[in-house]
C-alpha atoms as a PDB file:
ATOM      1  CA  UNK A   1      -4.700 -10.055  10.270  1.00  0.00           C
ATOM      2  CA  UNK A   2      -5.230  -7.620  13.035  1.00  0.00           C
ATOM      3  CA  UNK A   3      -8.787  -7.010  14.212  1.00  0.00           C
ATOM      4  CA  UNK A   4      -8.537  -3.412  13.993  1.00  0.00           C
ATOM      5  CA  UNK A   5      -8.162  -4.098   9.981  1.00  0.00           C
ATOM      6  CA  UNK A   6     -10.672  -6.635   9.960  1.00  0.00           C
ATOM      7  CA  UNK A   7     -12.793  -4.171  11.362  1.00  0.00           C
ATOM      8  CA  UNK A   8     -11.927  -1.448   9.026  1.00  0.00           C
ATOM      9  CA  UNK A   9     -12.330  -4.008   5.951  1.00  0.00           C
ATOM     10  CA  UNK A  10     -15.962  -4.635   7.500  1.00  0.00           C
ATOM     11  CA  UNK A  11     -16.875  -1.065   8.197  1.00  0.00           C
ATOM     12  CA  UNK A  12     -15.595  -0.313   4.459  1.00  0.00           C
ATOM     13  CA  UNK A  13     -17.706  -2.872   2.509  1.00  0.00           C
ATOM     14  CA  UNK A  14     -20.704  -2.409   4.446  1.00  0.00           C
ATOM     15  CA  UNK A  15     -20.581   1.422   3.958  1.00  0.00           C
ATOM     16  CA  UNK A  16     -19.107   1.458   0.121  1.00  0.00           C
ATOM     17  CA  UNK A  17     -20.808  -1.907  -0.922  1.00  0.00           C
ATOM     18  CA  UNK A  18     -19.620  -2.742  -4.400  1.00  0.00           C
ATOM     19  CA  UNK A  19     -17.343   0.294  -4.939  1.00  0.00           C
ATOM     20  CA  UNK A  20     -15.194  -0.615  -1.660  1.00  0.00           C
ATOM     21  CA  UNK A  21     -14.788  -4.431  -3.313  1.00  0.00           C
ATOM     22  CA  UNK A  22     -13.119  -2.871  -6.280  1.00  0.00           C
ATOM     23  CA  UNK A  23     -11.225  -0.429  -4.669  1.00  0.00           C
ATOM     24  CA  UNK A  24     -10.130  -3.377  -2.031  1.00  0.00           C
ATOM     25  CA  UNK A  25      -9.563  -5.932  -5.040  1.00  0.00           C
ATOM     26  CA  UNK A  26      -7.618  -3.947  -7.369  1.00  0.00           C
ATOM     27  CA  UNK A  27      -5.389  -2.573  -4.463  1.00  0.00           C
ATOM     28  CA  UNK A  28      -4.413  -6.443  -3.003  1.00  0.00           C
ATOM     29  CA  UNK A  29      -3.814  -7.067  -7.130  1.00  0.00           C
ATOM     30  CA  UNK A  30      -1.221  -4.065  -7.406  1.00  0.00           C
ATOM     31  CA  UNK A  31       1.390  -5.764  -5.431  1.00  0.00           C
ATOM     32  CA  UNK A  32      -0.002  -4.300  -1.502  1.00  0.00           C
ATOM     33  CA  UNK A  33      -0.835  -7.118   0.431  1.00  0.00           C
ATOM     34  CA  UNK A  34      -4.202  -6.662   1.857  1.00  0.00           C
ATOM     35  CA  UNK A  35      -5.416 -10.601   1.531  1.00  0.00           C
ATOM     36  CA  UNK A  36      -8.905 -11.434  -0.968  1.00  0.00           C
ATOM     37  CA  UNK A  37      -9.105 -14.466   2.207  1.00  0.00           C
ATOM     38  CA  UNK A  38     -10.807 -11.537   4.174  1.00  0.00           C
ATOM     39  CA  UNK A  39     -12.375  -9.063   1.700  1.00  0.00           C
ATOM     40  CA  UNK A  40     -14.159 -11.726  -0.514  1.00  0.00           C
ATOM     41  CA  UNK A  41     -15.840 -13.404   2.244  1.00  0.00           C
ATOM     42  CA  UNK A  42     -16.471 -10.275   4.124  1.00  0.00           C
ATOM     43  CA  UNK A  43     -18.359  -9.238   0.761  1.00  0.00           C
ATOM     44  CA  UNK A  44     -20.158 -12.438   0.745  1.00  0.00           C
ATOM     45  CA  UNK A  45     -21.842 -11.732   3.553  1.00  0.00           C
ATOM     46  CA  UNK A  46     -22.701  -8.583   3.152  1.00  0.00           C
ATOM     47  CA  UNK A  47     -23.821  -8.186  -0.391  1.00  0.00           C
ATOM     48  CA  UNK A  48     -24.748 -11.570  -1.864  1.00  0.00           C
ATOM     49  CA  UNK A  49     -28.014 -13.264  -0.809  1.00  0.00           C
ATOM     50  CA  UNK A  50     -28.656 -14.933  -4.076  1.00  0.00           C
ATOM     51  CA  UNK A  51     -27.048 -16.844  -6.769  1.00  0.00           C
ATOM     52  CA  UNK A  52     -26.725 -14.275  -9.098  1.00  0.00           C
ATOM     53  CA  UNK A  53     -25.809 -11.857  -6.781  1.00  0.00           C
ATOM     54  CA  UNK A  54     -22.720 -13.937  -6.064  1.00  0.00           C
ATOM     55  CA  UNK A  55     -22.124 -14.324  -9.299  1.00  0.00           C
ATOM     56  CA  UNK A  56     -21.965 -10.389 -10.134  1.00  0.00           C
ATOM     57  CA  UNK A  57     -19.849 -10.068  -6.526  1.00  0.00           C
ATOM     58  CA  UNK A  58     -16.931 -12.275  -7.881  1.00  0.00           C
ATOM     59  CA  UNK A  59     -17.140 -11.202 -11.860  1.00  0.00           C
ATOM     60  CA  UNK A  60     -17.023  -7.371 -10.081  1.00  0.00           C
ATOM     61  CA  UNK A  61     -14.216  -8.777  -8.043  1.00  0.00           C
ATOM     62  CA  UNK A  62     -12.051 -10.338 -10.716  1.00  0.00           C
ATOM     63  CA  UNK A  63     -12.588  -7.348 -13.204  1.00  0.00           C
ATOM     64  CA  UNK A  64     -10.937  -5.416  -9.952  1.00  0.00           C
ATOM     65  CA  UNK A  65      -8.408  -7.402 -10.098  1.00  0.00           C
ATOM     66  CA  UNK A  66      -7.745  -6.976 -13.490  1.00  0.00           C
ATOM     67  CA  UNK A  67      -7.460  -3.174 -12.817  1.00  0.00           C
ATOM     68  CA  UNK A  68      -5.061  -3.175  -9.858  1.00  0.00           C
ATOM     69  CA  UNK A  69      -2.690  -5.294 -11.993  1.00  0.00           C
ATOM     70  CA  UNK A  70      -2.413  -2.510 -14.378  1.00  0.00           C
ATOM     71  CA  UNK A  71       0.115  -0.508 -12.285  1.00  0.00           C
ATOM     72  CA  UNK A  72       2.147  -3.664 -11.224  1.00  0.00           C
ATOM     73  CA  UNK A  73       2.340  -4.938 -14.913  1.00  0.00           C
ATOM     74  CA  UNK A  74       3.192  -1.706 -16.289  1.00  0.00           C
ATOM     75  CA  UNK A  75       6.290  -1.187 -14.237  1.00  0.00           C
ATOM     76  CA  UNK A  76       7.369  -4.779 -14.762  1.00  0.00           C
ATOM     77  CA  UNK A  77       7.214  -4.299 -18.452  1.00  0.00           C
ATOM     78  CA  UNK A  78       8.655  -0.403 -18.795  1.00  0.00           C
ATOM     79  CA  UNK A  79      11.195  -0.356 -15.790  1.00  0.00           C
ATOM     80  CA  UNK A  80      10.857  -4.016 -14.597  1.00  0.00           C
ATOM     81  CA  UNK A  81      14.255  -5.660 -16.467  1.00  0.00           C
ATOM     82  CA  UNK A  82      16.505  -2.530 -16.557  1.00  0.00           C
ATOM     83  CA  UNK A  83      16.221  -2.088 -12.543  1.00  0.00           C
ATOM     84  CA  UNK A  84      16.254  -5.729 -12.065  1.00  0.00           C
ATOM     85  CA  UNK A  85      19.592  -5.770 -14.078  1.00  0.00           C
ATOM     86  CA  UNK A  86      20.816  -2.879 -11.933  1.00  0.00           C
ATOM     87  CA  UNK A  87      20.076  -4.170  -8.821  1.00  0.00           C
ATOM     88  CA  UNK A  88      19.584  -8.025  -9.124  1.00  0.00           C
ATOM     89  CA  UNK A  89      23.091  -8.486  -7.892  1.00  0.00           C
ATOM     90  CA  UNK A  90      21.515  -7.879  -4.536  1.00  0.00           C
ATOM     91  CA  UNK A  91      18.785 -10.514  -4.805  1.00  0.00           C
ATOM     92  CA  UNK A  92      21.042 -12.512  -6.576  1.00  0.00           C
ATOM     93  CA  UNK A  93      19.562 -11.913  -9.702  1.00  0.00           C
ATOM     94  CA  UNK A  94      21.505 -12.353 -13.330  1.00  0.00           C
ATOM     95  CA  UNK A  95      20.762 -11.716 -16.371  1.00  0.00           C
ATOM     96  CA  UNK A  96      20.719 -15.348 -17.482  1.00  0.00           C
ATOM     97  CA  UNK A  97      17.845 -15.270 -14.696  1.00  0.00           C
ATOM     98  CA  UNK A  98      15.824 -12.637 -16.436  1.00  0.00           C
ATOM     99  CA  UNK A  99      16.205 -14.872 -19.733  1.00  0.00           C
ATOM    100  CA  UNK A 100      14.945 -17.458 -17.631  1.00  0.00           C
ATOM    101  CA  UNK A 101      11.590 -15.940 -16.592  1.00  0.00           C
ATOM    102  CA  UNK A 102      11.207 -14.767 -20.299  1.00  0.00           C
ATOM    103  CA  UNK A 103      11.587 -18.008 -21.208  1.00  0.00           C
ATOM    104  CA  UNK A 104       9.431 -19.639 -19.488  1.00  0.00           C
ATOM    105  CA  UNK A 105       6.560 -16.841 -19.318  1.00  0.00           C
ATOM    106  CA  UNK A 106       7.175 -16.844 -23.719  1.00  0.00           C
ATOM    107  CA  UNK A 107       6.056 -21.182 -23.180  1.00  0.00           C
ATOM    108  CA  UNK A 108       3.664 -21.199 -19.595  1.00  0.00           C
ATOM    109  CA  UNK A 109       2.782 -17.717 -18.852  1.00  0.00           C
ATOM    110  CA  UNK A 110      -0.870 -18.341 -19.319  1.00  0.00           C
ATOM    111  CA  UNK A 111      -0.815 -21.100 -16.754  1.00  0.00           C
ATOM    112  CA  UNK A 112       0.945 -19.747 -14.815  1.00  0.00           C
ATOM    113  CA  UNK A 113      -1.099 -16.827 -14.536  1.00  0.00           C
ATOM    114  CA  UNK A 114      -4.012 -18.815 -14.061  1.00  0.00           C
ATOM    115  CA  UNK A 115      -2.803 -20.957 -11.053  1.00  0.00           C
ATOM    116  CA  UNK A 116      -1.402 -17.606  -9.497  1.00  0.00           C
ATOM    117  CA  UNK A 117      -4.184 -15.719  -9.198  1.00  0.00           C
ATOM    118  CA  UNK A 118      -5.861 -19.066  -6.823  1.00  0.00           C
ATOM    119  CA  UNK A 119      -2.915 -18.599  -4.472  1.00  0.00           C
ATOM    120  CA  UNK A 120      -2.248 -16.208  -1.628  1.00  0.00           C
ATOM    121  CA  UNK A 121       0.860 -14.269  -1.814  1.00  0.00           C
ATOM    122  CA  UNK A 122       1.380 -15.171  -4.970  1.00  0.00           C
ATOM    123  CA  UNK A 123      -1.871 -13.701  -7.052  1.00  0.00           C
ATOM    124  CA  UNK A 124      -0.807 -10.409  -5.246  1.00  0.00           C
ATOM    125  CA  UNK A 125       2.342  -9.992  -6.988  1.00  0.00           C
ATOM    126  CA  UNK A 126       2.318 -12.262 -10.320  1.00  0.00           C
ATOM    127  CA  UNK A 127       1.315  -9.010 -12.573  1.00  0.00           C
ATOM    128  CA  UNK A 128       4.982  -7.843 -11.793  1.00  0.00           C
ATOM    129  CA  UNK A 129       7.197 -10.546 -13.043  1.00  0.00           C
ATOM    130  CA  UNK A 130       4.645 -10.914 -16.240  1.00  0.00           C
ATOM    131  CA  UNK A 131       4.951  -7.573 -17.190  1.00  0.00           C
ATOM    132  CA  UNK A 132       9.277  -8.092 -16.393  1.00  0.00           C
ATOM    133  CA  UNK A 133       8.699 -10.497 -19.064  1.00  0.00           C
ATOM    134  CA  UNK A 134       6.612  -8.665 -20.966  1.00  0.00           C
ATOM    135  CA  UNK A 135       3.899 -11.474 -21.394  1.00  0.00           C
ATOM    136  CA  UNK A 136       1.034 -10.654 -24.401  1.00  0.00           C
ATOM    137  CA  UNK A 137      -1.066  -8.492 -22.198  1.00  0.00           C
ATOM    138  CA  UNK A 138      -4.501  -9.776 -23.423  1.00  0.00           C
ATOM    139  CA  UNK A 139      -3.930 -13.137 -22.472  1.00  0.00           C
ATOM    140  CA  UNK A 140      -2.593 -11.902 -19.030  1.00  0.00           C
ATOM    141  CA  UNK A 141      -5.636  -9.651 -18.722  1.00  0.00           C
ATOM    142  CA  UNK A 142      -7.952 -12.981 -19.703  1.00  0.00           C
ATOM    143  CA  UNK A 143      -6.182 -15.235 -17.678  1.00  0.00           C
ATOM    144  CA  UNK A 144      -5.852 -12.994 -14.745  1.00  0.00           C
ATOM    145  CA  UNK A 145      -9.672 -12.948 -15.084  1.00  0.00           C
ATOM    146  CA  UNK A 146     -10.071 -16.540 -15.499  1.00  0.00           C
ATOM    147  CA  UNK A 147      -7.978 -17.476 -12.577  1.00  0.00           C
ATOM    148  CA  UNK A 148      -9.281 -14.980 -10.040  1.00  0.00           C
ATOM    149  CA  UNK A 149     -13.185 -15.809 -10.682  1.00  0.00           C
ATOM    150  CA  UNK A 150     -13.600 -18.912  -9.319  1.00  0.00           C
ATOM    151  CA  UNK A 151     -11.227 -17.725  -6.693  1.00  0.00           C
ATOM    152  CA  UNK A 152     -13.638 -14.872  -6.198  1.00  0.00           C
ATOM    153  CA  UNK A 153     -16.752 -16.917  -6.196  1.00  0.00           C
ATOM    154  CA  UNK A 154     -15.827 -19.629  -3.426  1.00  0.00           C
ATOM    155  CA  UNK A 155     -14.589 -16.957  -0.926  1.00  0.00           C
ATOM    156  CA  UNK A 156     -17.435 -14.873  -1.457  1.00  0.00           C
ATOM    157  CA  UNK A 157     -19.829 -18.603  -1.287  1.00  0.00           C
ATOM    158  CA  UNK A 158     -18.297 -19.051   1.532  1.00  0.00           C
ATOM    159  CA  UNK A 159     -19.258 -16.222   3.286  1.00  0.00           C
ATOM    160  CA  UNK A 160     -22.824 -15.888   2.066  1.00  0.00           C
ATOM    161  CA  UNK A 161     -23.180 -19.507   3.431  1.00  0.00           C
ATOM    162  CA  UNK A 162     -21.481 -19.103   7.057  1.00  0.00           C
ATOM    163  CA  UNK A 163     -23.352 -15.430   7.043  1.00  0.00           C
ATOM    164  CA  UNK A 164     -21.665 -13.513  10.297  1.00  0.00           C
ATOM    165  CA  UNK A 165     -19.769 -16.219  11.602  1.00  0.00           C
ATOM    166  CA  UNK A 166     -17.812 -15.989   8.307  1.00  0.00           C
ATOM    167  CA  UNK A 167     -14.522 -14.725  10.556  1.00  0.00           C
ATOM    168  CA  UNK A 168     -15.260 -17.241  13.582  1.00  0.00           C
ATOM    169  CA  UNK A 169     -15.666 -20.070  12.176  1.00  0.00           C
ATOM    170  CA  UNK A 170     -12.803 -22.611  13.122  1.00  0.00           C
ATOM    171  CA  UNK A 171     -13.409 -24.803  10.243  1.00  0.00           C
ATOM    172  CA  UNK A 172     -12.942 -22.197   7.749  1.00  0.00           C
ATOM    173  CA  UNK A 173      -9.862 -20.567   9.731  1.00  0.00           C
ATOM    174  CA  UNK A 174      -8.384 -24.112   9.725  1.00  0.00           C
ATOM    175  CA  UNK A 175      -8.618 -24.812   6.208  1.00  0.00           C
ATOM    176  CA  UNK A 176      -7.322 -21.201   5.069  1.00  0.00           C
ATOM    177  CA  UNK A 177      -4.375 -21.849   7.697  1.00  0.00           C
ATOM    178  CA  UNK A 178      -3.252 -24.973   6.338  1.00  0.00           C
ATOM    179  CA  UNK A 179      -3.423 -23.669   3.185  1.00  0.00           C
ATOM    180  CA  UNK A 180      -1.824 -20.592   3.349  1.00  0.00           C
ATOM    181  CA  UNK A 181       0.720 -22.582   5.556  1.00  0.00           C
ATOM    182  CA  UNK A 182       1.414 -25.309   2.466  1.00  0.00           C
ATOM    183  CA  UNK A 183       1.711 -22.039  -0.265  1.00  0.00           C
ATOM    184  CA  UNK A 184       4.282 -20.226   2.542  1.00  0.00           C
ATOM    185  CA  UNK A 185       6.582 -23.783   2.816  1.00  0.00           C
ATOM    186  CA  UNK A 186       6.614 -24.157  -0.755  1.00  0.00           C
ATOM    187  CA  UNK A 187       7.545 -20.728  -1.540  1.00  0.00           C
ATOM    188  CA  UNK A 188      10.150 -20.968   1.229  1.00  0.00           C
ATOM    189  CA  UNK A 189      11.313 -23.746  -0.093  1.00  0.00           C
ATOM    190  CA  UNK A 190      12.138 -22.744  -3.601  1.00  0.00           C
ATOM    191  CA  UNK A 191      13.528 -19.074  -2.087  1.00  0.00           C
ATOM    192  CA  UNK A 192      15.908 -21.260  -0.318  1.00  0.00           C
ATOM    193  CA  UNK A 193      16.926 -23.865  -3.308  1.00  0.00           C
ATOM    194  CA  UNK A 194      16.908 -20.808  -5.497  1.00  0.00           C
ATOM    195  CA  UNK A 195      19.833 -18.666  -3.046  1.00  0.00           C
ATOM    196  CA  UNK A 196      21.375 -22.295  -2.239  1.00  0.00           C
ATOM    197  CA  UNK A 197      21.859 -22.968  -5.967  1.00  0.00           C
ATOM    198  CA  UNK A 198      23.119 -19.400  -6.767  1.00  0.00           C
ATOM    199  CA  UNK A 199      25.264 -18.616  -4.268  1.00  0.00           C
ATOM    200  CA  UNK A 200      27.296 -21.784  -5.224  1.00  0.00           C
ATOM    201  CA  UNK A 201      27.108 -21.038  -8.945  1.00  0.00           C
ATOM    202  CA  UNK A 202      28.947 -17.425  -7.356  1.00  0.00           C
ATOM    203  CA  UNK A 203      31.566 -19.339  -5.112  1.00  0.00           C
ATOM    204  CA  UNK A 204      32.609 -21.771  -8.509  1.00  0.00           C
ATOM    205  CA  UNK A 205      33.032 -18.622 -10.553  1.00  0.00           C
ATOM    206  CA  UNK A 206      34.818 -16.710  -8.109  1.00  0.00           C
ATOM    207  CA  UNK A 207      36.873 -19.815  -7.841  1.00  0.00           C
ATOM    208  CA  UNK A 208      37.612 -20.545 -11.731  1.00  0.00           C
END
């Protein structure tokens, strides 16, 4: 992320306090990718100097991220499937797909959910395809909650603990880059076994 942002995400929390981590947390949970790796420990160090301080920062946090998911659910679960039909073609996308993801959101949704909502890229658009699916929307809510929190609480430790070099630090910029470098292979990795697999399925039937 750009310094200019970083220094717009800094100027925002330190001005707006706990209403800027809400506003920051539910947007990056309503599928708009502004990354919890920067605004959690950036809140960290700004408003938590005690234990219970951090505690409130990531329960505030995760209850934001509840909210932003609102929006992204919603139009996975009223328009989600019917557009997806429409246009899946284009991603290809089938129907059998969609019965797929119902499928398995009906058996691991919770899990799912809760895993999620620990990884980047992924916890920013998970409330989409669970509201395609139409998952119970209490237990998304819960385990939305449950999976960001602890999420929540170690970025936001982590910045009360390294205090202003929170951003400098090349420990914690390794570990977050090797991280968010294993999450981006693996999701590579399944986008390409997923258009590998489909795109033959499409040359057999073309072929039959």
């Amino acid at each position: 992320m750009s310094e200019k942002i970083i220094a717009l995400l800094i100027g925002a929390i330190a001005s707006g306090g706990y209403a800027s981590v809400i506003l920051l947390m539910a947007i990056q949970s309503a599928c708009i990718p502004i990354p919890s790796e920067v605004i959690m420990p950036l809140a960290g160090y700004a408003l938590a100097h005690t234990q219970l301080q951090l505690i409130i920062l990531a329960t505030v946090a995760s209850l934001a991220s509840n909210l932003g998911s609102i929006p992204a659910y919603w139009v996975g679960a009223k328009g989600g499937r019917p557009m997806v039909e429409r246009y899946g073609s284009m991603m290809l996308l089938s129907r059998r797909d969609l019965d797929l993801v119902d499928h398995f959101f009906s058996k691991y949704g919770s899990i799912t959910v809760l895993i999620g909502r620990m990884l980047p890229i992924v916890r920013t658009f998970i409330a989409f395809p669970a509201g395609v699916a139409k998952m119970n929307q209490l237990r998304f809510h819960l385990y939305t909650f449950i999976g960001s929190w602890p999420w929540c609480y170690a970025l936001a430790w982590v910045g009360m603990k390294l205090g202003a070099s929170w951003n400098t630090n090349p420990q914690f910029k390794a570990i977050f880059h090797r991280f968010h470098l294993a999450v981006e292979v693996v999701l590579v990795i399944g986008a390409v076994w997923f258009i590998t697999s489909h795109w033959k399925n499409r040359i057999r039937t073309e072929a039959a």
